[in-house]
Protein backbone atom coordinates (compact mmCIF):
# COMPACT_ATOMS: atom_id res chain seq x y z
CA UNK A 1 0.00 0.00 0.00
CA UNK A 2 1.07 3.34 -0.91
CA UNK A 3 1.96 5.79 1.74
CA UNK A 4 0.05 8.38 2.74
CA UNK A 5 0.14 11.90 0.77
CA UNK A 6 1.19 14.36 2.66
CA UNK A 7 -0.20 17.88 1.53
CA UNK A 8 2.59 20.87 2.18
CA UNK A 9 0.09 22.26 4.48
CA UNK A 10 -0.10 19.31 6.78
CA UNK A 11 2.25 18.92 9.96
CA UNK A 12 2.66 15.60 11.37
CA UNK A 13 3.65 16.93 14.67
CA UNK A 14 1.14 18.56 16.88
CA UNK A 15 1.44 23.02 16.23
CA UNK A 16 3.14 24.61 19.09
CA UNK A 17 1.63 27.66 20.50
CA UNK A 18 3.76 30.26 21.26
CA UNK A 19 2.55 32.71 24.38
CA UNK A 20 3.31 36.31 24.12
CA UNK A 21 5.95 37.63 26.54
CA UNK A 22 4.60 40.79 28.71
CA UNK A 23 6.66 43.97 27.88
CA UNK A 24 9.45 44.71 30.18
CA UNK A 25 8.67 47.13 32.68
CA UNK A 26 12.11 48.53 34.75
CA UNK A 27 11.64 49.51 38.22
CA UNK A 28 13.88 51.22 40.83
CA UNK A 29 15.52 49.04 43.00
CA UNK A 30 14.38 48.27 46.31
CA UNK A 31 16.49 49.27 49.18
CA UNK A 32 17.78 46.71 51.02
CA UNK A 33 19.11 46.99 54.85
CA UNK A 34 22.51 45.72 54.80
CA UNK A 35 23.98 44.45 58.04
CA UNK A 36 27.25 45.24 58.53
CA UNK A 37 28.97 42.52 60.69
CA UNK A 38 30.23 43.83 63.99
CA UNK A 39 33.60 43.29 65.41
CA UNK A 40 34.28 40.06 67.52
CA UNK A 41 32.97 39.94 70.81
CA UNK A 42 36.63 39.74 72.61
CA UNK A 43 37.60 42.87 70.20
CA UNK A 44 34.33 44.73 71.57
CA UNK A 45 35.27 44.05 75.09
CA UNK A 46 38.84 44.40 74.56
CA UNK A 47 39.11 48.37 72.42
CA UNK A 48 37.36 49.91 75.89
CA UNK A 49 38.95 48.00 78.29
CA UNK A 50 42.50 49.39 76.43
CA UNK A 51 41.04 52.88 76.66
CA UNK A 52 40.38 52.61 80.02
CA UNK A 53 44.26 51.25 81.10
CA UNK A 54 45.47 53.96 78.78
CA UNK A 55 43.02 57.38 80.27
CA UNK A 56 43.41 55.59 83.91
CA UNK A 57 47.91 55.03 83.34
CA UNK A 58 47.66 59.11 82.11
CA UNK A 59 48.54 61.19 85.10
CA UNK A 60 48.31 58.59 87.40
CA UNK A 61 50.15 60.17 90.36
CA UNK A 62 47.98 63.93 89.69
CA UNK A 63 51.34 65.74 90.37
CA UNK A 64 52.59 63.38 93.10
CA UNK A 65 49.09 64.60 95.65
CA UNK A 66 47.14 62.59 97.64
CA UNK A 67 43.51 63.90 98.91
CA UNK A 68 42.08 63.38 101.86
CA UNK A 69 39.70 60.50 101.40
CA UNK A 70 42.76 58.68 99.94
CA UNK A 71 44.77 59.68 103.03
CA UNK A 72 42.67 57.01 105.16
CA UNK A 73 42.94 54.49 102.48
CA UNK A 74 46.81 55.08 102.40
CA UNK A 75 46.98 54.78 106.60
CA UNK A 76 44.50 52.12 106.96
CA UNK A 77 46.28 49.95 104.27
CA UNK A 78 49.44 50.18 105.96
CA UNK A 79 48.31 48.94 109.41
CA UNK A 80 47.84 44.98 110.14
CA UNK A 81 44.75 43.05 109.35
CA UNK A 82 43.83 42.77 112.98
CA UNK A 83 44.52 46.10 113.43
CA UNK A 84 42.36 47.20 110.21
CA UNK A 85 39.66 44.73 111.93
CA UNK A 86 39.87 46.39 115.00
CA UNK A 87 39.35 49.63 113.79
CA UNK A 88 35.98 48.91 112.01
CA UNK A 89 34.30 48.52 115.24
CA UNK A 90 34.74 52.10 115.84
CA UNK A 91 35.34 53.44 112.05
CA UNK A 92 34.68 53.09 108.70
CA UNK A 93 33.41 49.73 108.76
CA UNK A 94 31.93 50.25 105.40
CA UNK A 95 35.27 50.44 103.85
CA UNK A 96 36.43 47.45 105.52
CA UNK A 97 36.64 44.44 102.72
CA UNK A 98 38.62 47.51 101.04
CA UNK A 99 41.27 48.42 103.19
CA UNK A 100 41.86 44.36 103.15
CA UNK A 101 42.40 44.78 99.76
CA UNK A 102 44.51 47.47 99.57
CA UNK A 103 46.42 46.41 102.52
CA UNK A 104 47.28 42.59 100.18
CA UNK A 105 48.07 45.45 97.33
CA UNK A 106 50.68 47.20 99.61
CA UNK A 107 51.97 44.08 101.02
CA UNK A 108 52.72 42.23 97.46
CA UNK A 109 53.45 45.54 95.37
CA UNK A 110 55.01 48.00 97.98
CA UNK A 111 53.15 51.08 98.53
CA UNK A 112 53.29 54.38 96.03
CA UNK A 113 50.67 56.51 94.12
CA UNK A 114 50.32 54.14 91.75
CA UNK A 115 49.76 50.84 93.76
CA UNK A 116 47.39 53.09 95.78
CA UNK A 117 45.19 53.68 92.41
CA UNK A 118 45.85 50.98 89.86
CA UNK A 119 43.63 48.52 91.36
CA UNK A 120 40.85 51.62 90.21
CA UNK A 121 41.72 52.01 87.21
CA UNK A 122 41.92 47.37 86.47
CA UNK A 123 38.46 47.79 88.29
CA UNK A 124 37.09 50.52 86.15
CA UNK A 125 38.31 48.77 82.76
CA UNK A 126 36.63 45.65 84.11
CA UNK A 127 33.24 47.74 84.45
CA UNK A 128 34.13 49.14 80.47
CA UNK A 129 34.50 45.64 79.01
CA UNK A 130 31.52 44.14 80.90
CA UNK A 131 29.13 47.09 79.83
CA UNK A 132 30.43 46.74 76.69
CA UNK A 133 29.72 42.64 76.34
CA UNK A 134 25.95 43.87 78.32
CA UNK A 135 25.32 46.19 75.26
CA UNK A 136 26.78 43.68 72.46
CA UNK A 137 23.76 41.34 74.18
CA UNK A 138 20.83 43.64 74.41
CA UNK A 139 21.32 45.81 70.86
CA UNK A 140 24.43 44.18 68.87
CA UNK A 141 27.73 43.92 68.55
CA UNK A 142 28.77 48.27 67.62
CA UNK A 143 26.40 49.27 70.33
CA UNK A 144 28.35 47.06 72.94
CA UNK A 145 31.49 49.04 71.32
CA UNK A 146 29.72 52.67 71.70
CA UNK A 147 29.27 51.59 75.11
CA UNK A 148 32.49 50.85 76.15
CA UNK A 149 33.53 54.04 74.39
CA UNK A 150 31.38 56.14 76.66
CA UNK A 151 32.41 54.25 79.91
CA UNK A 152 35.83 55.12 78.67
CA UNK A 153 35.37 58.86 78.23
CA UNK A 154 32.56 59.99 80.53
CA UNK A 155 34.56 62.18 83.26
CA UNK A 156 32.92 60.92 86.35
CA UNK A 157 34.10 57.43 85.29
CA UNK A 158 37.90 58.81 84.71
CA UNK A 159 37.88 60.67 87.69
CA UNK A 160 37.30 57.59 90.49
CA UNK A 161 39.34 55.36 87.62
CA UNK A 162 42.51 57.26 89.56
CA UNK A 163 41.26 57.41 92.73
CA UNK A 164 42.45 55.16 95.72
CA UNK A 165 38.90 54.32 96.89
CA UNK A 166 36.55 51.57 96.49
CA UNK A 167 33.83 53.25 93.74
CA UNK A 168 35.57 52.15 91.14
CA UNK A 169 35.24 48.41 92.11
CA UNK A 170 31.62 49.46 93.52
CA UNK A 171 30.92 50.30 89.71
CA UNK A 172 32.29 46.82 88.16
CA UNK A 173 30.56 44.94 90.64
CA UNK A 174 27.20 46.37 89.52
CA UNK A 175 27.92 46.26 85.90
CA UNK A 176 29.21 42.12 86.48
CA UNK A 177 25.12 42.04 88.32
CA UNK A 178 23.74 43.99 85.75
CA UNK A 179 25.35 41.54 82.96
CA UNK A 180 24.11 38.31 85.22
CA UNK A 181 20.56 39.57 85.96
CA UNK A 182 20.40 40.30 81.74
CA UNK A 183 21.86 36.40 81.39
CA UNK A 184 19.76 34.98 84.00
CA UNK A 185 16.69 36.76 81.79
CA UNK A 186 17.81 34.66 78.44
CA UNK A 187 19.02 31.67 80.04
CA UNK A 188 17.86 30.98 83.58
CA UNK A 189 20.28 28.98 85.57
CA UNK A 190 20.64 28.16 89.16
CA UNK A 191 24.70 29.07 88.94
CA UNK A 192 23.19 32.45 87.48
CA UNK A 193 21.51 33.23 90.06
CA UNK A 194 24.07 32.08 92.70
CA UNK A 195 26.78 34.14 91.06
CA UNK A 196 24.06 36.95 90.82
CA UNK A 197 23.67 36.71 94.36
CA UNK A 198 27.52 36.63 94.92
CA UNK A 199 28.22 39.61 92.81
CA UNK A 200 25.73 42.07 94.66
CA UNK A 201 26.74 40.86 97.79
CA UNK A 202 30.19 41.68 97.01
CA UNK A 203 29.40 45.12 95.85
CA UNK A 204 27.23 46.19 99.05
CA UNK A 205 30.53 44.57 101.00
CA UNK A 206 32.63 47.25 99.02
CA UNK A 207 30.06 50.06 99.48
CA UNK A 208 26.10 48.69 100.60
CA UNK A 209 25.04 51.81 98.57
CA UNK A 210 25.64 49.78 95.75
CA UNK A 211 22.02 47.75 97.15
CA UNK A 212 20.12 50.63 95.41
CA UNK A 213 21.11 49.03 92.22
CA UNK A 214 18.39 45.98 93.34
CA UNK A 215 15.79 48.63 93.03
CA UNK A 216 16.69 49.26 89.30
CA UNK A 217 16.80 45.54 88.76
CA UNK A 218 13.23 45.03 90.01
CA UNK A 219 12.42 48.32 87.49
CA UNK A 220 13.73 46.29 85.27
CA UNK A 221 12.19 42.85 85.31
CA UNK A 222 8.80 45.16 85.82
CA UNK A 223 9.23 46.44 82.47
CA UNK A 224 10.04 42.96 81.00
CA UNK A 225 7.84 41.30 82.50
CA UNK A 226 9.19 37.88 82.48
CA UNK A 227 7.33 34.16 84.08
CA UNK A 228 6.51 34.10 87.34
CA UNK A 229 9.33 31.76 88.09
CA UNK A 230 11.99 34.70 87.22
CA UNK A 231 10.49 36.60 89.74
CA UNK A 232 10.29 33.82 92.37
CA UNK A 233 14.60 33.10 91.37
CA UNK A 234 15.46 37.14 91.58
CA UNK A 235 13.71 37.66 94.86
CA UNK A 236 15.50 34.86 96.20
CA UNK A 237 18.86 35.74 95.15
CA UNK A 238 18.45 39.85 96.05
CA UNK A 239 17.35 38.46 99.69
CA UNK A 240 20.61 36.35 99.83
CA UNK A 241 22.31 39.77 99.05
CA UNK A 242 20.79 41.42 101.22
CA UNK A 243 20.33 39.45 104.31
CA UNK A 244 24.45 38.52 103.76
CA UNK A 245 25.07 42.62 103.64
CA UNK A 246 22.76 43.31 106.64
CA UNK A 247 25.24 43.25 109.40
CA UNK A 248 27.64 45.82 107.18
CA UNK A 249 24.13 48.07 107.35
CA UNK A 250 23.23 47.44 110.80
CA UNK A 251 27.19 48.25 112.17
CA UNK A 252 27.39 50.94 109.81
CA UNK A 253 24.84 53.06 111.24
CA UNK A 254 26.02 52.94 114.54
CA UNK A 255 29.01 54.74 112.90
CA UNK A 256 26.50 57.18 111.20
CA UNK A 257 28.67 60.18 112.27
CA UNK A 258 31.17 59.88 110.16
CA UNK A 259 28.75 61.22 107.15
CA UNK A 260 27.72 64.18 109.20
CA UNK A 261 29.69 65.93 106.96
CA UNK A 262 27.19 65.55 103.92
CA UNK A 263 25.65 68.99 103.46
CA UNK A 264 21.34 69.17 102.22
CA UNK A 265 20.66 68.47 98.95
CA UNK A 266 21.08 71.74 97.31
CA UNK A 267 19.12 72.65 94.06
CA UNK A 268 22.24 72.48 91.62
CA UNK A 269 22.82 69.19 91.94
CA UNK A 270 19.07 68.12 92.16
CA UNK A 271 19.36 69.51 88.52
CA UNK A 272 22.78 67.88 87.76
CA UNK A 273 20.82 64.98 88.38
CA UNK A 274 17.99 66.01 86.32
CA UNK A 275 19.66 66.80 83.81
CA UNK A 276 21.68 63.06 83.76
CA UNK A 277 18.34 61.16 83.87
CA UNK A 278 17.02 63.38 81.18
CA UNK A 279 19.83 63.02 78.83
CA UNK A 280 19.53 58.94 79.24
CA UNK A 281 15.99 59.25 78.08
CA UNK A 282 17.16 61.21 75.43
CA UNK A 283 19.29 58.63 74.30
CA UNK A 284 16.61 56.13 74.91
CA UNK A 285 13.92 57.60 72.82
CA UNK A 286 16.25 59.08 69.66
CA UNK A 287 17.65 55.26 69.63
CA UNK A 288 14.34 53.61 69.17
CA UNK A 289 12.98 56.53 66.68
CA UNK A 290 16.14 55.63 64.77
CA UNK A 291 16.33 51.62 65.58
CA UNK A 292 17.90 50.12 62.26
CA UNK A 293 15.60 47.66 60.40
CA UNK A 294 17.04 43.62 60.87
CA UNK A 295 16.69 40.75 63.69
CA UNK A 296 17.91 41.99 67.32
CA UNK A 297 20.81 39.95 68.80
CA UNK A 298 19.10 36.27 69.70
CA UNK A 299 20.22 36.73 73.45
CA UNK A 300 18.63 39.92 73.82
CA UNK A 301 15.05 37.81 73.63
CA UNK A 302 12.43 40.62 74.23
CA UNK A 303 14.41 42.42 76.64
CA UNK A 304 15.19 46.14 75.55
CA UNK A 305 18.62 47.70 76.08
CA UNK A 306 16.64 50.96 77.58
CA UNK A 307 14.53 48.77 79.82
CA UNK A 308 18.09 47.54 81.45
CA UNK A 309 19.80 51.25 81.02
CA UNK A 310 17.37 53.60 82.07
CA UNK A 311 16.29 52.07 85.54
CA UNK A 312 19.68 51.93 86.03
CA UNK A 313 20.88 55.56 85.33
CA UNK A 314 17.86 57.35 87.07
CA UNK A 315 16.62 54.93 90.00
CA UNK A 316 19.22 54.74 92.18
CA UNK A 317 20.27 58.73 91.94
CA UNK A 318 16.51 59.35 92.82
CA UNK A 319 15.95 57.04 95.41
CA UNK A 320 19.25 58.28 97.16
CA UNK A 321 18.15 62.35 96.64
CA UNK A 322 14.43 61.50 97.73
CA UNK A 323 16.24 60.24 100.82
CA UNK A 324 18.21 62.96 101.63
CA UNK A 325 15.38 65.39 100.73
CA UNK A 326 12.93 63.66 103.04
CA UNK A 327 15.28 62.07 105.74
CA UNK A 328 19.14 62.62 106.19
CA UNK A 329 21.12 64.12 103.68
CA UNK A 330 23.10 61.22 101.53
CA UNK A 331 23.33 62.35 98.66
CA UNK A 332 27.37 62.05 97.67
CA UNK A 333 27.75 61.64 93.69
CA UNK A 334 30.26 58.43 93.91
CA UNK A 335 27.53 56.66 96.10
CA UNK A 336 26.04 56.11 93.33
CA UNK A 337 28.57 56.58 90.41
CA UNK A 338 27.60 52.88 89.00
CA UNK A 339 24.09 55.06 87.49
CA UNK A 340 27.25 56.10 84.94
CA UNK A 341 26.68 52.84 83.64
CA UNK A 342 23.59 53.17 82.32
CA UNK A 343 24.02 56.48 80.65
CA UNK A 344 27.37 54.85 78.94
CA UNK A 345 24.70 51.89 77.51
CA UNK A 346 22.06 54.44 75.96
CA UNK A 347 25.13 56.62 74.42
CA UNK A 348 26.48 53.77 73.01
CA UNK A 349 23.08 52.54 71.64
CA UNK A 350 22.38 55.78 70.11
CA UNK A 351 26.30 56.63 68.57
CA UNK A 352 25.92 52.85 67.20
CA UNK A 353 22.80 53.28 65.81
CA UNK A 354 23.38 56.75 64.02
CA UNK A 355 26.96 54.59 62.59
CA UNK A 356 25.00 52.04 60.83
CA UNK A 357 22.65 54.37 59.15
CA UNK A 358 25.65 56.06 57.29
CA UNK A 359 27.02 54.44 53.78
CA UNK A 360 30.36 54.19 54.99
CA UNK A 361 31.21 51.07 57.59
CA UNK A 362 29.90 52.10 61.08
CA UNK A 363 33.62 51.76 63.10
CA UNK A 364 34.74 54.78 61.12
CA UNK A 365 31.89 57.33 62.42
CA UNK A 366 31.98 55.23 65.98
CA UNK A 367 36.22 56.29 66.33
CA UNK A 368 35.41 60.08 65.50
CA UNK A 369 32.73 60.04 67.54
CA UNK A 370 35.66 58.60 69.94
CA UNK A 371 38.19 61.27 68.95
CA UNK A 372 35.76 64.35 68.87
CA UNK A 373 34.74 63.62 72.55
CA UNK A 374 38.28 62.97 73.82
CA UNK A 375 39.19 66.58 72.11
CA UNK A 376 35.84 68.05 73.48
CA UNK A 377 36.26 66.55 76.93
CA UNK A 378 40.20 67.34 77.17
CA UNK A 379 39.97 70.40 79.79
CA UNK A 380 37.83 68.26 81.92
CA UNK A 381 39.72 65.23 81.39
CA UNK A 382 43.19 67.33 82.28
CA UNK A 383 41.55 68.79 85.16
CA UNK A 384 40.77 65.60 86.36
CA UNK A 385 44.66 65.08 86.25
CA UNK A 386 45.55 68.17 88.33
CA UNK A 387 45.94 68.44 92.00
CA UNK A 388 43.54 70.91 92.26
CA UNK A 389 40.77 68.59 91.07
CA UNK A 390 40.31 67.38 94.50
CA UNK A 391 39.82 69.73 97.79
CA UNK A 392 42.92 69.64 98.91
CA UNK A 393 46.35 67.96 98.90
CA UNK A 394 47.71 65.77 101.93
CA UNK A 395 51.50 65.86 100.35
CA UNK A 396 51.43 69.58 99.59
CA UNK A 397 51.27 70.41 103.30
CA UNK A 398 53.59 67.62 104.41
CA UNK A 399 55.90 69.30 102.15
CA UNK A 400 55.09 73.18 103.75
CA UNK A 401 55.56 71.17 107.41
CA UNK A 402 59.08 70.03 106.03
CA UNK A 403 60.43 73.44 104.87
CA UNK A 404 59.36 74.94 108.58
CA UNK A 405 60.26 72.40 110.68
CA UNK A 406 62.91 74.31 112.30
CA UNK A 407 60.40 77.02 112.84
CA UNK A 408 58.60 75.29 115.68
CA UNK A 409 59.08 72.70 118.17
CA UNK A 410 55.16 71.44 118.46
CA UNK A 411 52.07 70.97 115.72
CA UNK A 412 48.67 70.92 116.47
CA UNK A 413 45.78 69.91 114.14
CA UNK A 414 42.26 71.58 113.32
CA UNK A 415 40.25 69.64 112.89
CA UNK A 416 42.51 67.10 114.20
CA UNK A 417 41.44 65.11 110.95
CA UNK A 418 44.10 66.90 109.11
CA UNK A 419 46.44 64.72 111.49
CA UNK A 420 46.53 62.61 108.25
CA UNK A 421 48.77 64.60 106.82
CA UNK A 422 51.21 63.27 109.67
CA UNK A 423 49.88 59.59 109.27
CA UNK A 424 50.91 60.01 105.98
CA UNK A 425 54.72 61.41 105.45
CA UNK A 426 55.77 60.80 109.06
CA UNK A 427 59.28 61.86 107.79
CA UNK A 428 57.89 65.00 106.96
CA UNK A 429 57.29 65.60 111.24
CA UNK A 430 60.08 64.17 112.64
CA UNK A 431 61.51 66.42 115.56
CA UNK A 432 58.21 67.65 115.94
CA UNK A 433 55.57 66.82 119.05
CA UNK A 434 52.09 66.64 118.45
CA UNK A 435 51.27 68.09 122.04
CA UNK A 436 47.34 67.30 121.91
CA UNK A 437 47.86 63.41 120.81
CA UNK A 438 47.17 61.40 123.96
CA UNK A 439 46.44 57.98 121.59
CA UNK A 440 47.63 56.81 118.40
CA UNK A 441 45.52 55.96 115.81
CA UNK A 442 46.46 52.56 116.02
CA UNK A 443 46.23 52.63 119.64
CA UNK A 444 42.92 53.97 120.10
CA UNK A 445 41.58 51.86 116.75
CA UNK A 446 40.38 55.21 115.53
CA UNK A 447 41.29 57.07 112.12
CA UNK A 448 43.28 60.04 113.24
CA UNK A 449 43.95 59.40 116.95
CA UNK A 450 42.63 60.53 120.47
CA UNK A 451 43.60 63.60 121.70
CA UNK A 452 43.70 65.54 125.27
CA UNK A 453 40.99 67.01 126.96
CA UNK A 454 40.80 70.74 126.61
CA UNK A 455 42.46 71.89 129.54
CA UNK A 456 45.20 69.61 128.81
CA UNK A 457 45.93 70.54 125.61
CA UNK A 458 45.84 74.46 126.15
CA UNK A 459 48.32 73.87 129.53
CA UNK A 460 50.56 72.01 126.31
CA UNK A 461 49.97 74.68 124.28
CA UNK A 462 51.07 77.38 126.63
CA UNK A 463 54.29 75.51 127.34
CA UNK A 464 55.47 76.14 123.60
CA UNK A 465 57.52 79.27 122.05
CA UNK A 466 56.42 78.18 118.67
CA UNK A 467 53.87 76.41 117.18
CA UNK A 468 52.84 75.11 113.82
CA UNK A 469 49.32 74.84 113.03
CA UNK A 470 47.79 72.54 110.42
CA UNK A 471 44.14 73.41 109.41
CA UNK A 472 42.11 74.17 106.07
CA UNK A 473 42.44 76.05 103.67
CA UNK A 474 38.95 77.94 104.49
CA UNK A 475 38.72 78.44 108.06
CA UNK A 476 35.41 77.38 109.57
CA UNK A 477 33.88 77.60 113.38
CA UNK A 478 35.40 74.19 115.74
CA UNK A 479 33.28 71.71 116.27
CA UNK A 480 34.17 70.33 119.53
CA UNK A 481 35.47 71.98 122.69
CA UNK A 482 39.15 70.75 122.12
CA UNK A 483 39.38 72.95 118.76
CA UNK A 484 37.96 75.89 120.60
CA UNK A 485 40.37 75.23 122.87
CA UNK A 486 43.17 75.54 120.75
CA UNK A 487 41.96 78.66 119.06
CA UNK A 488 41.36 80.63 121.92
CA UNK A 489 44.72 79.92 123.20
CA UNK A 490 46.65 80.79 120.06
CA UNK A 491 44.28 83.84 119.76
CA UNK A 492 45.05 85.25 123.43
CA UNK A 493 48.54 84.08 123.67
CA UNK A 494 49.83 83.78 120.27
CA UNK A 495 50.72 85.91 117.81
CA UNK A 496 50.61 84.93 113.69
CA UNK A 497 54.24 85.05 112.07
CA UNK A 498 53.23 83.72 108.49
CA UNK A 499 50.63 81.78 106.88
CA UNK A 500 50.83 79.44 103.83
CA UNK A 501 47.82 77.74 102.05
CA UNK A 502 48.59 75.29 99.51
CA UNK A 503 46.15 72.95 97.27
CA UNK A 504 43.53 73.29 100.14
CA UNK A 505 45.05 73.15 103.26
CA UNK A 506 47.26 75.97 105.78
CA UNK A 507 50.13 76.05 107.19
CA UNK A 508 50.10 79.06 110.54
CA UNK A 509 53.22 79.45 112.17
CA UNK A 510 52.60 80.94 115.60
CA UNK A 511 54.78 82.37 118.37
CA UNK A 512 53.94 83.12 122.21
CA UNK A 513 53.68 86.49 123.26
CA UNK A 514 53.73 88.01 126.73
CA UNK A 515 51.04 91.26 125.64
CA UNK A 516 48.78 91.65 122.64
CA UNK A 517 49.98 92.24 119.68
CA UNK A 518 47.39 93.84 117.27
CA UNK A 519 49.57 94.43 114.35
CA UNK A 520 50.00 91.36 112.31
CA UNK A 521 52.02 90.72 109.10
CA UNK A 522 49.57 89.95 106.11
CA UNK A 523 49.29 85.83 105.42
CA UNK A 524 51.91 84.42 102.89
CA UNK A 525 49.76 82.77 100.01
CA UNK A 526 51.15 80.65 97.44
């Protein structure tokens, strides 16, 4: 059979259809968030800690002075551990795990300026470095960074950085808490909690102020509001804090005299502190108006950075001036210096998140940032530095008392606080009797000694040709009857040869008269 005709027309295989393509419509681009990585987490704890060693190592010694407050660290130190314990059942027992510190530091490392205030200025990069690693967790990696930054460079942080007292350790204890209590949140352990409980027991051991920072804890967990179970865990642990600082507390307010000194609550620093809280909410609502788009750090979970920072910043400087408003005045800034932390977390937050929103990568805004507020805080930060930065100068008059020494055979103190500038540089005294001293310090378990009873001492006074008198710089009223004492005798039976005041405290030489003398040479100044 013949095959099939095929016609040209015909197709054997089935027709394909062939679908119109749409025309080609171009579009802008869609703008993308790109995340920049961060740097590693040891690099963002690392850069502030470095700052910290660096600012703290510049002008360590403040032009070879020693204040006051550093004075009893420097004395206390130096005296035995059952002599330092025997002393804190009459003074200073809030400074007590401190001057057992210091007096290790001394005993491994010799004593100087800078064994007095290095262990400030490890403690203070500690507190850098862990509120840097607390901001890396709540907001990313550059905002831990801008955190550390501002711990670095915020002036009240340099300033106790290079002091030899225990608010700088105060301040890393809290911000160690403050990093457990945000860990404890994500991941709730029973070793959290325990070293929680450890941590804030150690700080209220350094300085029980440091308790308030519980309050801004609880503001905190209040504005997370986390299980039941959290609650039941951070109660627990706070008690166990609190119940382990209670005898410091307790002891300490039998010793309550020894912050008689704190003047009221003035209205300048009411609005200092205004003005601190103020800027942190600042920070706080300018971050989240300008919160980058992307996934928060997983370890954050739902807790915000500003519901850690905030509480922190403002709750502890109010409780502490609502207590000295309503109660006893207590208000001292470096009670509560660890509310630095919390402004150093927002200002981070906010530099950070103002770096990422520019095209360029976000560590080269973050270091000017760095560099323009080193430049802009430079007269602070040399100030800071300076002897004058504190109210006066223990070494400066040891050094007057050893360029008159063979001006006067006796010394007598007013108050006789400012004995500590003999506690200090006994060198500086030698040859010389402190007439009013009936005790030692170490004797008597006291800070500066006991002295004589009035009588006594002005029969001691009137013995003496000469006298050299240490005191203030400003001259106030005596407090007790043995400062009147002395001033009335040197003011009936004395007579004023020259006067030298130097970085806050005087220097009167005095000589015994037999009449009044009414005309008096004008005091030396210098």
């Amino acid at each position: 059979m013949p095959p099939p005709i095929v016609s040209p027309g015909t197709l054997l295989d089935p027709p394909t259809v062939t679908t119109p393509r749409p025309p080609v419509v171009l579009r802008p681009p869609v703008p993308l968030h790109i995340t920049r990585p961060g740097p590693s987490r040891a690099l963002t704890a690392a850069v502030p800690a470095g700052l910290v060693l660096a600012l703290g190592l510049w002008g360590i010694t403040r032009q070879d002075s020693m204040w006051r407050d550093e004075a009893a660290t420097w004395q206390v130190a130096h005296r035995s551990l059952p002599e330092i314990w025997h002393l804190l059942g009459h003074a200073d027992v809030v400074h007590g795990l401190y001057y057992a510190l210091m007096h290790v530091v001394f005993e491994v490392f010799g004593d100087s300026l800078l064994t007095l205030r290095i262990p400030s200025v490890l403690a203070m990069a500690v507190a850098a470095s862990l509120a840097a690693d607390l901001g890396a967790r709540l907001a990313g990696r550059w905002s831990g960074l801008g955190t550390g930054l501002a711990c670095a460079l915020l002036p009240a942080l340099q300033t106790y950085a290079q002091e030899g007292r225990p608010y700088a350790m105060v301040t890393a204890a809290v911000a160690l808490a403050s990093w457990l209590l945000v860990a404890a949140l994500h991941r709730p352990r029973a070793r959290t909690w325990s070293a929680y409980a450890l941590v804030v027991l150690l700080g209220a051991l350094l300085n029980w102020f440091s308790l308030l920072a519980l309050l801004a804890h609880a503001a905190t967990l209040a504005l997370a509001r986390p299980h039941r179970t959290i609650w039941v865990h951070w109660l627990l642990a706070a008690s166990t804090a609190v119940l382990g600082a209670l005898p410091l507390v307790l002891a300490s307010q039998g010793q309550s005299r020894q912050v008689s000194w704190i003047q009221p609550t003035t209205p300048g620093t009411t609005y200092a502190v205004a003005a601190t809280i103020l800027a942190a909410g600042g920070c706080a609502l300018l971050g989240r108006a300008r919160k980058p788009a992307g996934p928060t750090p997983a370890a954050a979970g739902k807790l915000s950075l500003a519901a850690v920072a905030v509480p922190l910043c403002a709750v502890p400087q109010l409780t502490l001036i609502a207590v000295s408003l309503t109660w006893q005045p207590l208000y001292v800034g470096r009670y509560v210096l660890f509310a630095y932390i919390g402004l150093a977390l927002l200002l981070g937050a906010l530099t950070a998140t103002l770096a990422t929103h520019l095209p360029t990568h976000p560590g080269v805004p973050l270091a000017a940032v760095t560099a323009l507020a080193f430049l802009a805080l430079l007269p602070a930060e040399q100030h800071v530095r300076s002897a004058h930065s504190r109210v006066d100068d223990v070494l400066a008059a040891a050094t007057l008392v050893d360029a008159a020494r063979g001006q006067g055979g006796a010394v007598v103190f007013i108050p006789s606080a400012r004995r500590d500038t003999a506690l200090v540089t006994p060198g500086a005294f030698r040859g010389l009797r402190d007439i009013a001293l009936a005790q030692s310090p170490v004797e008597s378990d006291t800070l500066h000694g006991i002295e004589t009873d009035p009588d006594t001492t002005a029969r001691a006074l009137l013995r003496e040709r000469h006298i050299i008198l240490i005191s203030d710089a400003d001259t106030r009223p005596a407090h007790n009857a043995r400062d009147r004492a002395k001033q009335r005798v040197l003011r009936e039976h004395f007579v004023k040869r020259s006067t030298t005041i130097r970085r806050g405290r005087s220097l009167t030489l005095y000589e015994r008269i037999d009449r009044p003398q009414h005309n008096q040479p004008a005091a030396n100044r210098s």
